[in-house]
PDB file of N, CA and C in Angstrom:
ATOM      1  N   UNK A   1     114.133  89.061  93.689  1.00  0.00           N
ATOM      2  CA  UNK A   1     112.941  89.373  94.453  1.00  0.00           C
ATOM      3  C   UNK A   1     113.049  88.682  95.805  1.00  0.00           C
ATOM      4  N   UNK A   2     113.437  89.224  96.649  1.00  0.00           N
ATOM      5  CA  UNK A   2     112.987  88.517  98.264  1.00  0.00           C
ATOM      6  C   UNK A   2     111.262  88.242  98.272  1.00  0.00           C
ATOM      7  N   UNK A   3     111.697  87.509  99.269  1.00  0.00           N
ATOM      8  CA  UNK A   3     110.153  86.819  99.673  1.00  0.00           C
ATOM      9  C   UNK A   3     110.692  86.001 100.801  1.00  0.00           C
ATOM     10  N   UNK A   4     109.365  85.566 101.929  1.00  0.00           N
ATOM     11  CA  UNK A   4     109.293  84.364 102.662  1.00  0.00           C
ATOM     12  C   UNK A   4     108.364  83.337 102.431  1.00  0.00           C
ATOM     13  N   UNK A   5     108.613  82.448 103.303  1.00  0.00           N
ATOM     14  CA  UNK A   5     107.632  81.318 103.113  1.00  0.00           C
ATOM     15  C   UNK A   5     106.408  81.152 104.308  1.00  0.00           C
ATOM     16  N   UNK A   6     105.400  81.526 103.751  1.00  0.00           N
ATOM     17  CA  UNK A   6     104.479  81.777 105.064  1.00  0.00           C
ATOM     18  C   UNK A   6     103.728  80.247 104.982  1.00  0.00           C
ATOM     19  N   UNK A   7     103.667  80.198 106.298  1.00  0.00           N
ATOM     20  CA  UNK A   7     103.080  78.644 107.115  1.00  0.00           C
ATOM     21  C   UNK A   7     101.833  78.902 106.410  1.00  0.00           C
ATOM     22  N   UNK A   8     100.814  78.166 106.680  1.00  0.00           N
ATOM     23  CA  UNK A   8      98.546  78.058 106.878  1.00  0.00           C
ATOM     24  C   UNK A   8      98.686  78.799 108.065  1.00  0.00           C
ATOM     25  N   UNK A   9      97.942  79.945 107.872  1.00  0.00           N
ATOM     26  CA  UNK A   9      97.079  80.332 109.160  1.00  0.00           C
ATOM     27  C   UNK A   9      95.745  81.266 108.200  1.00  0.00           C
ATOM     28  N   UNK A  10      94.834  81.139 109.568  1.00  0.00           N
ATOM     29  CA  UNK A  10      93.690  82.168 109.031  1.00  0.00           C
ATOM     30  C   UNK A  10      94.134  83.282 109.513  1.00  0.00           C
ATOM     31  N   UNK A  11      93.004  84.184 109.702  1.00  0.00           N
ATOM     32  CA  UNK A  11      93.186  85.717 109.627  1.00  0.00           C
ATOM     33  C   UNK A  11      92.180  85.863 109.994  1.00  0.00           C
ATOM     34  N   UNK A  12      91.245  86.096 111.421  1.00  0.00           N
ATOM     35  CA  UNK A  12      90.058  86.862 111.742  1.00  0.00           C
ATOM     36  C   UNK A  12      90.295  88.458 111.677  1.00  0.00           C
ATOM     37  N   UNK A  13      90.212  89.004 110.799  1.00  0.00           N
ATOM     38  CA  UNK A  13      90.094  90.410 110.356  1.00  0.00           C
ATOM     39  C   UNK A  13      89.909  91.579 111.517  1.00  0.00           C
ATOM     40  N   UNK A  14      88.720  90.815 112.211  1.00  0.00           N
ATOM     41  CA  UNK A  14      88.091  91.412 113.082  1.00  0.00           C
ATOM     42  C   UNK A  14      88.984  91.819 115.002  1.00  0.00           C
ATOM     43  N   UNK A  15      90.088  90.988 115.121  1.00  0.00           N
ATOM     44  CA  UNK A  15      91.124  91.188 115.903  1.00  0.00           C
ATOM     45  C   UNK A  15      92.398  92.005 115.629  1.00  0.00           C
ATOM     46  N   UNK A  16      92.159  92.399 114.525  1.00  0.00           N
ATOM     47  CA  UNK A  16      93.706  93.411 113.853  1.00  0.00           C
ATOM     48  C   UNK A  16      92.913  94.643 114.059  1.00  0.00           C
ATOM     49  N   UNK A  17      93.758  95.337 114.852  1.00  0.00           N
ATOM     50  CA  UNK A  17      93.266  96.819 115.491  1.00  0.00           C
ATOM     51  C   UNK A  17      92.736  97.687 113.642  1.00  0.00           C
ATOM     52  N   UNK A  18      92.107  98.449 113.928  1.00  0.00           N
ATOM     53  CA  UNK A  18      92.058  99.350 112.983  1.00  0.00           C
ATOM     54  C   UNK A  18      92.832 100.904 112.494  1.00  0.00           C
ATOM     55  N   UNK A  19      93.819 101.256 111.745  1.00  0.00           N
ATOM     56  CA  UNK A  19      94.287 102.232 112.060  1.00  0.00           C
ATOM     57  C   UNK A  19      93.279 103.521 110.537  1.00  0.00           C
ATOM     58  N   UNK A  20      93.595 104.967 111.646  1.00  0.00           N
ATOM     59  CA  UNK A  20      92.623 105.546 110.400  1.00  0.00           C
ATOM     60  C   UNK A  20      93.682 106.643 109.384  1.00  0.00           C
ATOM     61  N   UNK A  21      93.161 106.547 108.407  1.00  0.00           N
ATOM     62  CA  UNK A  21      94.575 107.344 107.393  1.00  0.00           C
ATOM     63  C   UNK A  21      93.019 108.389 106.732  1.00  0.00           C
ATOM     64  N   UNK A  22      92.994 109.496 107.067  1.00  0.00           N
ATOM     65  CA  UNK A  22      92.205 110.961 106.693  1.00  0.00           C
ATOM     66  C   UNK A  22      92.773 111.002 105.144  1.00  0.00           C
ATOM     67  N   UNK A  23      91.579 111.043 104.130  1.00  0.00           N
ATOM     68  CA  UNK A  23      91.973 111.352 102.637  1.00  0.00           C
ATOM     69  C   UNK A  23      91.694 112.923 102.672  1.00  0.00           C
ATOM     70  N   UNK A  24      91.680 113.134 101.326  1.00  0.00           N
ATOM     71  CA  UNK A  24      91.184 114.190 100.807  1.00  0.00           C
ATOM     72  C   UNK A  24      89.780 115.036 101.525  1.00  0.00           C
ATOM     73  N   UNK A  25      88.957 113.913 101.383  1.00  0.00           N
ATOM     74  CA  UNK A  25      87.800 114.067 102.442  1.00  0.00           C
ATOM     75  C   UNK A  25      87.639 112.875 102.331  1.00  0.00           C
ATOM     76  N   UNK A  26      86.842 112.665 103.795  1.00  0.00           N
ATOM     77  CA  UNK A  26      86.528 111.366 104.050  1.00  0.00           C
ATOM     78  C   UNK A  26      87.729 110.572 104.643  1.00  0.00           C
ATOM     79  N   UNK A  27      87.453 109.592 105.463  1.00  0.00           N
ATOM     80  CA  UNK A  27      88.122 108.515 106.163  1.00  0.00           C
ATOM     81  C   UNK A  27      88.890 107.111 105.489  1.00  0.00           C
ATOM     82  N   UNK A  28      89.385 106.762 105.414  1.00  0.00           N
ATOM     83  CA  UNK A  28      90.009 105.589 105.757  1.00  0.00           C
ATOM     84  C   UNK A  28      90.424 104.740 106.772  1.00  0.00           C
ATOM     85  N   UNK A  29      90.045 103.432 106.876  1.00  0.00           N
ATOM     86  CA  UNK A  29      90.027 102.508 108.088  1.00  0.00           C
ATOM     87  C   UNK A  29      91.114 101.314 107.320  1.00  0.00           C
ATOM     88  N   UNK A  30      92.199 100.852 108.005  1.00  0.00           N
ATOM     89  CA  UNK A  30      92.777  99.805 107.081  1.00  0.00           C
ATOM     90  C   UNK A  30      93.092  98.660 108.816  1.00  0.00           C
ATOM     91  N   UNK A  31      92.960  97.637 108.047  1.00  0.00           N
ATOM     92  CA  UNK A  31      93.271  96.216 109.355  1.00  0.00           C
ATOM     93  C   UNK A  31      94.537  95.901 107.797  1.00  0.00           C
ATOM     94  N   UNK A  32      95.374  95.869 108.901  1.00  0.00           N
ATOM     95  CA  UNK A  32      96.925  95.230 108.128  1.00  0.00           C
ATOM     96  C   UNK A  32      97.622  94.175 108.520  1.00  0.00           C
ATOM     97  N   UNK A  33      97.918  93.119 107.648  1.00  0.00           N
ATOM     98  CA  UNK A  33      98.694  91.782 108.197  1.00  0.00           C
ATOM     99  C   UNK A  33      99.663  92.611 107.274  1.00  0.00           C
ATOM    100  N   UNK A  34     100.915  92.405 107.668  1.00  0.00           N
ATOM    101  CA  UNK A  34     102.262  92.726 106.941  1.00  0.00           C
ATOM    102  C   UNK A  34     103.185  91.520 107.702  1.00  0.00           C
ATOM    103  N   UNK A  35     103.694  91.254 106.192  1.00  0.00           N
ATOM    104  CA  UNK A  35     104.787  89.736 105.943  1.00  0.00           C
ATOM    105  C   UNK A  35     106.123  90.784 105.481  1.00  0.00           C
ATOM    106  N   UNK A  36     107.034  89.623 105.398  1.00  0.00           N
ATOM    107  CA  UNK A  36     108.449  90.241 104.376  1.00  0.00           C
ATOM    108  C   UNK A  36     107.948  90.585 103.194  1.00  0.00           C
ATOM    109  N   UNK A  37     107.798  91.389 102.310  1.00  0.00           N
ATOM    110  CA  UNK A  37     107.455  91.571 100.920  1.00  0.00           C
ATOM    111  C   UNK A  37     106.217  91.741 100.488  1.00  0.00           C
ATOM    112  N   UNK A  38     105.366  91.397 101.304  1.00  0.00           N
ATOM    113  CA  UNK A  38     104.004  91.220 101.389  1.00  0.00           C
ATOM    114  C   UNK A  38     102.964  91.970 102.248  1.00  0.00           C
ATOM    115  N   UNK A  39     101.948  92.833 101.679  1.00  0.00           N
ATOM    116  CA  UNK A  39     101.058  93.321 102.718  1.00  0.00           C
ATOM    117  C   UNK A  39      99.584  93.220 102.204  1.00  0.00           C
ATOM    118  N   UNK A  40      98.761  92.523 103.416  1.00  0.00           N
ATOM    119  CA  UNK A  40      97.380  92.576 103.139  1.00  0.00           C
ATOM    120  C   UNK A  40      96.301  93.131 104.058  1.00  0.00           C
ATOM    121  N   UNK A  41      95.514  93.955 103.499  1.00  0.00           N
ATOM    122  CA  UNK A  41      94.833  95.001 103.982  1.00  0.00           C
ATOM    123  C   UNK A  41      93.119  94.647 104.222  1.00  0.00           C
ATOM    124  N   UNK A  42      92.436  94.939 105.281  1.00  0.00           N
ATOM    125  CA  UNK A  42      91.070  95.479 104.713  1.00  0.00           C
ATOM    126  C   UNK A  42      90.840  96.638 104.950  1.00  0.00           C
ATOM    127  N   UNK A  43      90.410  97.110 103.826  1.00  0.00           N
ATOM    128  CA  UNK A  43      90.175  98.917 103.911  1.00  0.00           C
ATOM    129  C   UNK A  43      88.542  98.837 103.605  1.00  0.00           C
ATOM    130  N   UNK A  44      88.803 100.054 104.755  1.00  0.00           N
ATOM    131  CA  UNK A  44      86.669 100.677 104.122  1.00  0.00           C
ATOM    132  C   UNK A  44      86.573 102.102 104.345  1.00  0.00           C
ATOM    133  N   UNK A  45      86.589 102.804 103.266  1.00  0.00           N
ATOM    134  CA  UNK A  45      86.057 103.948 103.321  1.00  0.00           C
ATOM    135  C   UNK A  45      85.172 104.450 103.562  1.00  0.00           C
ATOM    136  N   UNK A  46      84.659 105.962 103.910  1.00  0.00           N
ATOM    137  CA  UNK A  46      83.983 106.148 104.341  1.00  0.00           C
ATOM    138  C   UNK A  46      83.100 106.438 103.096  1.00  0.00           C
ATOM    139  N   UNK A  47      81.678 106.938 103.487  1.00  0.00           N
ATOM    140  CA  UNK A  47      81.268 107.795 102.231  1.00  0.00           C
ATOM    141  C   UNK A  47      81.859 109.362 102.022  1.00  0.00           C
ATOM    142  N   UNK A  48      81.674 109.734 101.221  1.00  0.00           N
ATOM    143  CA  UNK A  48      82.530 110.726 100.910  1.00  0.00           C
ATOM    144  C   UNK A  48      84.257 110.484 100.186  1.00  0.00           C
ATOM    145  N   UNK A  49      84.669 109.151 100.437  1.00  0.00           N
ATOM    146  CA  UNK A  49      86.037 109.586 100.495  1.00  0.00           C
ATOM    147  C   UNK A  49      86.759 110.059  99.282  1.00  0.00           C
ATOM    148  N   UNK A  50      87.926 110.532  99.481  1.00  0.00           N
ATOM    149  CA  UNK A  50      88.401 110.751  98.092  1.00  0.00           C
ATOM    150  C   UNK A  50      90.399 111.016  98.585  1.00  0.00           C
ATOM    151  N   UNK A  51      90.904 109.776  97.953  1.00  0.00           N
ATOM    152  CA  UNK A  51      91.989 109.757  98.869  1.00  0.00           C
ATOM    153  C   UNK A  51      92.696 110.889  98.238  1.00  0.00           C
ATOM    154  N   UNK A  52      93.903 111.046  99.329  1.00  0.00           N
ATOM    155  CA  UNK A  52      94.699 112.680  99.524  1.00  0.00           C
ATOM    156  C   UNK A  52      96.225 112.420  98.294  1.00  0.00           C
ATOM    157  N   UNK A  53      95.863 111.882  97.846  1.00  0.00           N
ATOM    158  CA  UNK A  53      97.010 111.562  96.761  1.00  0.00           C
ATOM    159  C   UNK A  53      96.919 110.434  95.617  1.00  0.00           C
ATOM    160  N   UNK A  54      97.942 110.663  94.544  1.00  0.00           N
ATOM    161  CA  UNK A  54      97.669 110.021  93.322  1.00  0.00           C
ATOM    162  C   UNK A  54      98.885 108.875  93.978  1.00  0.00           C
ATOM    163  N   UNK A  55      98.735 107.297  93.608  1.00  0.00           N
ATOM    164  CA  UNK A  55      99.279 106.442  93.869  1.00  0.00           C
ATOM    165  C   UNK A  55     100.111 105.903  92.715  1.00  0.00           C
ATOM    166  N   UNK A  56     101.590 105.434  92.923  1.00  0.00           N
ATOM    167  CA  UNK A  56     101.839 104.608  91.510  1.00  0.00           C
ATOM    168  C   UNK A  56     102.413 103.373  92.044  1.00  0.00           C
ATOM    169  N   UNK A  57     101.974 102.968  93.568  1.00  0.00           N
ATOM    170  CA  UNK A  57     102.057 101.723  94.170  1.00  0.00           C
ATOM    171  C   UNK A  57     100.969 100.568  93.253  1.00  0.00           C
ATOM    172  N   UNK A  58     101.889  99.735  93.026  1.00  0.00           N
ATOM    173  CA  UNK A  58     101.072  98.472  92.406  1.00  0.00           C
ATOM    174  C   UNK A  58     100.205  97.951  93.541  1.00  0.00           C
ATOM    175  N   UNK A  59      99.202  97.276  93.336  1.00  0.00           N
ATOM    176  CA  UNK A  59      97.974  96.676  94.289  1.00  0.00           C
ATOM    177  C   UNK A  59      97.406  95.526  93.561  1.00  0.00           C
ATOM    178  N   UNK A  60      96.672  94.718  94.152  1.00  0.00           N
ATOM    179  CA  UNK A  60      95.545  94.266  93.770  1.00  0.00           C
ATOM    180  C   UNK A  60      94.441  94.497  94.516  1.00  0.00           C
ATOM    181  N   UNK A  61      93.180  94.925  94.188  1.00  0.00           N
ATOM    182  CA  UNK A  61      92.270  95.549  95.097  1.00  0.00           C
ATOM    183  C   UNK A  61      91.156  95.170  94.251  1.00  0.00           C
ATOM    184  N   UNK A  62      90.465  94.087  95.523  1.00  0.00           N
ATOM    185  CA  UNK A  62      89.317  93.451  95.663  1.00  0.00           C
ATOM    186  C   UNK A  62      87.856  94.265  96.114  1.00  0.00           C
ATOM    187  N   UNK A  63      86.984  94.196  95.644  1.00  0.00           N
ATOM    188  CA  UNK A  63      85.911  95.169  96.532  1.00  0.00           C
ATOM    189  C   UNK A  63      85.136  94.081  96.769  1.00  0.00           C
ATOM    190  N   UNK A  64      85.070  93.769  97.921  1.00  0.00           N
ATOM    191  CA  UNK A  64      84.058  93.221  98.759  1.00  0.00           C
ATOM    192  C   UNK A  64      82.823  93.697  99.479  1.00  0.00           C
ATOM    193  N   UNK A  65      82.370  94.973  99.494  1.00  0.00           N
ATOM    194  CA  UNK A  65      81.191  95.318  99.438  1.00  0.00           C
ATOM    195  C   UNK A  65      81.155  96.734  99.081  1.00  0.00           C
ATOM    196  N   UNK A  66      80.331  97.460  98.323  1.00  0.00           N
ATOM    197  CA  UNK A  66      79.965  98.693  97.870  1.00  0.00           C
ATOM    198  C   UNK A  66      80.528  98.947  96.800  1.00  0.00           C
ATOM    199  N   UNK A  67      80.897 100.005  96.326  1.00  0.00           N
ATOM    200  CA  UNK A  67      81.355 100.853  94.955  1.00  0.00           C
ATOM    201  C   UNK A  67      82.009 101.702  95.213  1.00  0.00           C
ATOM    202  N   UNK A  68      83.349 101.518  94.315  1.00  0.00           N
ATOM    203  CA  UNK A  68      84.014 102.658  93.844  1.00  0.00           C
ATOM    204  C   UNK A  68      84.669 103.096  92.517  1.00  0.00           C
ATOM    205  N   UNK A  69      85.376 104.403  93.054  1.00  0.00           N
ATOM    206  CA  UNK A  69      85.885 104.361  91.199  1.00  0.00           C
ATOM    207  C   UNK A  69      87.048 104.483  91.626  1.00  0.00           C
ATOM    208  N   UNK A  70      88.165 103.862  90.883  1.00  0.00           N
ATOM    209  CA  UNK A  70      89.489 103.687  90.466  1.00  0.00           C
ATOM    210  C   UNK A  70      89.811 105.382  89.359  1.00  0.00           C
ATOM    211  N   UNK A  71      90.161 106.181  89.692  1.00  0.00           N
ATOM    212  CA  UNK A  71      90.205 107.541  88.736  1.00  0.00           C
ATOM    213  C   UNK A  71      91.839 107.515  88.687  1.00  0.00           C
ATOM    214  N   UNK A  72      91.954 107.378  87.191  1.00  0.00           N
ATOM    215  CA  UNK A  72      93.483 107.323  86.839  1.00  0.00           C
ATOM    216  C   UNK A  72      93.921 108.776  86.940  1.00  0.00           C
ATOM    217  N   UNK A  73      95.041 109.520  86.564  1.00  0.00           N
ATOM    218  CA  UNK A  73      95.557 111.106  86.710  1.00  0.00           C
ATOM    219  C   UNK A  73      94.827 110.766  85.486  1.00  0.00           C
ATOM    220  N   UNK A  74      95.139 110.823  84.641  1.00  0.00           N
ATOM    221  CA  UNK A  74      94.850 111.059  82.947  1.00  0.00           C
ATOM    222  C   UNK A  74      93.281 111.147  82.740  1.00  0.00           C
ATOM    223  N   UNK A  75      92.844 111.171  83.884  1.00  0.00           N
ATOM    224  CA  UNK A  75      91.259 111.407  84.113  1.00  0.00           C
ATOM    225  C   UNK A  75      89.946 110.107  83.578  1.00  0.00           C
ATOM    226  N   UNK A  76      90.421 109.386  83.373  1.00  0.00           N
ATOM    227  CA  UNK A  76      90.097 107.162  82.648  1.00  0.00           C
ATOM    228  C   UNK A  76      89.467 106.950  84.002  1.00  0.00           C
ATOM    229  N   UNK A  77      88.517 106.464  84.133  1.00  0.00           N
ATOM    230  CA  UNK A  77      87.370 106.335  85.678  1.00  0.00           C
ATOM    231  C   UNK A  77      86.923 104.756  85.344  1.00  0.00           C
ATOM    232  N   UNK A  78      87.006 103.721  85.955  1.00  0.00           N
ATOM    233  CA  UNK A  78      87.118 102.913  86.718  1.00  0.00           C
ATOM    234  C   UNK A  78      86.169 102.570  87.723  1.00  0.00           C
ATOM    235  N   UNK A  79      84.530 101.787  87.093  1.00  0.00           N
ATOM    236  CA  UNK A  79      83.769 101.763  88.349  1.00  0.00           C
ATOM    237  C   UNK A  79      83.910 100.540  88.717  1.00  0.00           C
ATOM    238  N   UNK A  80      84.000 100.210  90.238  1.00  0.00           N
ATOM    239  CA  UNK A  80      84.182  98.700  90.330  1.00  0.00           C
ATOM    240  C   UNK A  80      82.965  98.334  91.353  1.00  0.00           C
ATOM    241  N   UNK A  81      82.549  97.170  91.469  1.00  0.00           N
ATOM    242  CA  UNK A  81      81.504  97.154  92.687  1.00  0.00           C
ATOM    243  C   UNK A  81      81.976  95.565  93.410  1.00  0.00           C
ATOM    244  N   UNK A  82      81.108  95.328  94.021  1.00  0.00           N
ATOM    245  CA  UNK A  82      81.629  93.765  95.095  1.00  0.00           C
ATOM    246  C   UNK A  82      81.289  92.904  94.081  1.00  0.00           C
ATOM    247  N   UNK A  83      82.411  92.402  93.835  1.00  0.00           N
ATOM    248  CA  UNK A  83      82.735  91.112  93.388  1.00  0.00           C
ATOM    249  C   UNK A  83      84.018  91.401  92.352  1.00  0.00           C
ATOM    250  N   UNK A  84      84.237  92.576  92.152  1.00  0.00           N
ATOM    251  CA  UNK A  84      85.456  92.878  90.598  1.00  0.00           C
ATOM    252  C   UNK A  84      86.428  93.301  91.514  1.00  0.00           C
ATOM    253  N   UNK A  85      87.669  93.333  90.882  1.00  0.00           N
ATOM    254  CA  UNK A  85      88.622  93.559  91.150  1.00  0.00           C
ATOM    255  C   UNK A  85      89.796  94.350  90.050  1.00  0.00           C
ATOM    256  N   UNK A  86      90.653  95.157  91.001  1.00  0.00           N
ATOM    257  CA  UNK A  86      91.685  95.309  89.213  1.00  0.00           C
ATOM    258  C   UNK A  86      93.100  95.227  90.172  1.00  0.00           C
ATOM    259  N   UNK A  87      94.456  95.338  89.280  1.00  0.00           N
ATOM    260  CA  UNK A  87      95.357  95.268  89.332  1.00  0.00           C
ATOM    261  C   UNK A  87      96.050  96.226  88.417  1.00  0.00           C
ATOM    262  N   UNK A  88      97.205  96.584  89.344  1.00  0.00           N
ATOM    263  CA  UNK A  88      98.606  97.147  88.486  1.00  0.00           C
ATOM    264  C   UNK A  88      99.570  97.025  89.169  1.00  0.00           C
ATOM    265  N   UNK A  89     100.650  96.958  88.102  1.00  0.00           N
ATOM    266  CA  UNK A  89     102.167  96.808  88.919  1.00  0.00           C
ATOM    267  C   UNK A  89     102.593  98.290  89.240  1.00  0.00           C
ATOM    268  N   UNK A  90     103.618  98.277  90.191  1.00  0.00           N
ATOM    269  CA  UNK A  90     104.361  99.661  90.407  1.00  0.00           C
ATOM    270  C   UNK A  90     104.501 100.253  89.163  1.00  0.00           C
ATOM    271  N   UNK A  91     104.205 101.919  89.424  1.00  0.00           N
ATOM    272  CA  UNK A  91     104.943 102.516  88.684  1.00  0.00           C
ATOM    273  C   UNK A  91     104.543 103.004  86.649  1.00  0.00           C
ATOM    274  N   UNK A  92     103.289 101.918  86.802  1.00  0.00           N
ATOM    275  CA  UNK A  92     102.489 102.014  85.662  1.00  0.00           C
ATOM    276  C   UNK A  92     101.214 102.647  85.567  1.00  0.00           C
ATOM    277  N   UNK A  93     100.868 103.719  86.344  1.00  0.00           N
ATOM    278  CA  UNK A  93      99.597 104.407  86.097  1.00  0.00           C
ATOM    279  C   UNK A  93      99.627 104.863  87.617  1.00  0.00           C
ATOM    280  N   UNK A  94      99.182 106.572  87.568  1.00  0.00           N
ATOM    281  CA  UNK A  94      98.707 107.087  88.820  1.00  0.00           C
ATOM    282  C   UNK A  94      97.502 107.025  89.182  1.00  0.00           C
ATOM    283  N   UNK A  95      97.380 106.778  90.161  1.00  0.00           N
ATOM    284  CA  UNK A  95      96.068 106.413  90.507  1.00  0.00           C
ATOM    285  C   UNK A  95      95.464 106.873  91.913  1.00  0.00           C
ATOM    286  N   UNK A  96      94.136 106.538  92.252  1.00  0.00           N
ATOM    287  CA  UNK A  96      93.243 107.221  93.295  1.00  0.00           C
ATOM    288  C   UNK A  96      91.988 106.434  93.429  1.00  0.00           C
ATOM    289  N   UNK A  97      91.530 106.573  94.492  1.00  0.00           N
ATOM    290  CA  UNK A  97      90.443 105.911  95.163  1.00  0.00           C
ATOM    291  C   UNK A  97      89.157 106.908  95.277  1.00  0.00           C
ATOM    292  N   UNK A  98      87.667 106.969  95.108  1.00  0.00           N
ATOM    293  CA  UNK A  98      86.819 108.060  95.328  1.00  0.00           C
ATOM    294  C   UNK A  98      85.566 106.792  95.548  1.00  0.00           C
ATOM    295  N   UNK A  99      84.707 107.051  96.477  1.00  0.00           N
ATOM    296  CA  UNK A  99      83.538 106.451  96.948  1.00  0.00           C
ATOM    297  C   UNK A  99      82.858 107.612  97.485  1.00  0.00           C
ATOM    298  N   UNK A 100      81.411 107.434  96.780  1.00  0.00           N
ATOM    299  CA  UNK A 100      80.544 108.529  97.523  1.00  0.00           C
ATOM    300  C   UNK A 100      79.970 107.898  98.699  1.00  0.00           C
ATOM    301  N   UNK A 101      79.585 106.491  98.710  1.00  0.00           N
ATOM    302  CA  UNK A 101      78.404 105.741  99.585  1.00  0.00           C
ATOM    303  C   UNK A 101      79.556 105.268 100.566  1.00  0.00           C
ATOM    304  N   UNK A 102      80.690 105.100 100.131  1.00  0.00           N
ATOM    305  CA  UNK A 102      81.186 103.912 101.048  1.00  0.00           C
ATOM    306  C   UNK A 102      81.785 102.353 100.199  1.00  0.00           C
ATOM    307  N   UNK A 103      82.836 101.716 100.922  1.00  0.00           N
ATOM    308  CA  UNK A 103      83.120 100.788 100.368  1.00  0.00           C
ATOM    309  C   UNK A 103      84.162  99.869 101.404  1.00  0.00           C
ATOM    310  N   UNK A 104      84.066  98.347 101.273  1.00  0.00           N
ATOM    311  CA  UNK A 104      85.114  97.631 101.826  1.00  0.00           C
ATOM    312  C   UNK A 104      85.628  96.861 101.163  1.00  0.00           C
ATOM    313  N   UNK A 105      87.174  96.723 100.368  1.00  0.00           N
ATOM    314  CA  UNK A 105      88.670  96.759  99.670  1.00  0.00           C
ATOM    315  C   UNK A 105      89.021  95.304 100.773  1.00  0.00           C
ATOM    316  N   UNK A 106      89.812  93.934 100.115  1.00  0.00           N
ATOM    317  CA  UNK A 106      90.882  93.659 100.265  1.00  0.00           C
ATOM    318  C   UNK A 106      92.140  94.379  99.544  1.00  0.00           C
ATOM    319  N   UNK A 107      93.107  94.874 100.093  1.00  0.00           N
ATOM    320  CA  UNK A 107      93.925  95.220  99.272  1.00  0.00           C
ATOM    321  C   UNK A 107      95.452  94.683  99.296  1.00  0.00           C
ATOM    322  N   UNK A 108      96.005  94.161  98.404  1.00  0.00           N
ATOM    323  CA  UNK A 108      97.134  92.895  98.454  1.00  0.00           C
ATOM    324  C   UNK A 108      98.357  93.742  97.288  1.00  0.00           C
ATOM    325  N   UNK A 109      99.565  94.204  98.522  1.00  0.00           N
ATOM    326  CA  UNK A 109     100.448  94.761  97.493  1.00  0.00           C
ATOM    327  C   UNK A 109     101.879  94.252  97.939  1.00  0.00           C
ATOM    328  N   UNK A 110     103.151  94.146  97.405  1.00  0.00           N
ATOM    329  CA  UNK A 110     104.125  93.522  97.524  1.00  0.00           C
ATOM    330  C   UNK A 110     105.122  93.953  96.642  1.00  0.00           C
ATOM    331  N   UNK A 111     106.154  93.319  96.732  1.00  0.00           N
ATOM    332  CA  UNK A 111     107.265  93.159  96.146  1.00  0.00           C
ATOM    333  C   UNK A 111     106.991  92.270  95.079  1.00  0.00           C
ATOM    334  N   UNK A 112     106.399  91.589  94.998  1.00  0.00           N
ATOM    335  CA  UNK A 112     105.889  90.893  93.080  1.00  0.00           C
ATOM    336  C   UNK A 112     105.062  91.555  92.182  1.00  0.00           C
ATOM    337  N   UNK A 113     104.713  92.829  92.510  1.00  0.00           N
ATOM    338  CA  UNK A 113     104.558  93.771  91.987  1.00  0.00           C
ATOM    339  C   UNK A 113     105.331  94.877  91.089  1.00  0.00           C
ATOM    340  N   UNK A 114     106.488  94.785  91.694  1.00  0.00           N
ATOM    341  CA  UNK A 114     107.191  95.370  91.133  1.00  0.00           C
ATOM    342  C   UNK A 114     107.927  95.072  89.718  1.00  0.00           C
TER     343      UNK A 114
END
């Protein structure tokens, strides 16, 4: 497994440009720090969203404010709200993002995931 060794620093969220990734319907907004092996996200969807593909990227994904559902392919629904979180490694379950109201995600995925 590669990896680096990252120094202390903070992260004002609010200075990392925003880039937008269009789902299914609805928006996506992600602020990205990316390391060697390592990437950490804040995402906020819009209401409506419903992302444009099934994922089998491992994550850990934090919800820090609003609700969503985690909808596996196998059709298994997943409500999470601010304060829960879930996890999977690569490659172990397809997966998808759907918010009717809206929601804002840390989302932390890597190479120790795998």
């Amino acid at each position: 497994m590669s990896h680096s060794n990252i120094p202390f620093q903070s992260i004002d969220w609010s200075l990392i440009p925003k880039t937008e990734h269009l789902g299914e319907t609805g928006i996506a907004y992600w602020r990205t720090k990316q390391y060697k092996g390592l990437r950490i996200r804040i995402v906020e969807y819009s209401a409506g969203y419903i992302a444009d593909h099934w994922c089998q990227k491992g994550h850990i994904v934090h919800c820090l404010e609003g609700e969503f559902i985690s909808e596996l392919q196998d059709r298994e629904c997943f409500v999470l709200t601010a304060g829960m979180t879930y996890i999977v490694s690569d490659d172990l379950s397809s997966h998808r993002s759907v918010t009717k109201e809206g929601v804002k995600l840390m989302i932390i995925d890597g190479d120790f995931l795998k």
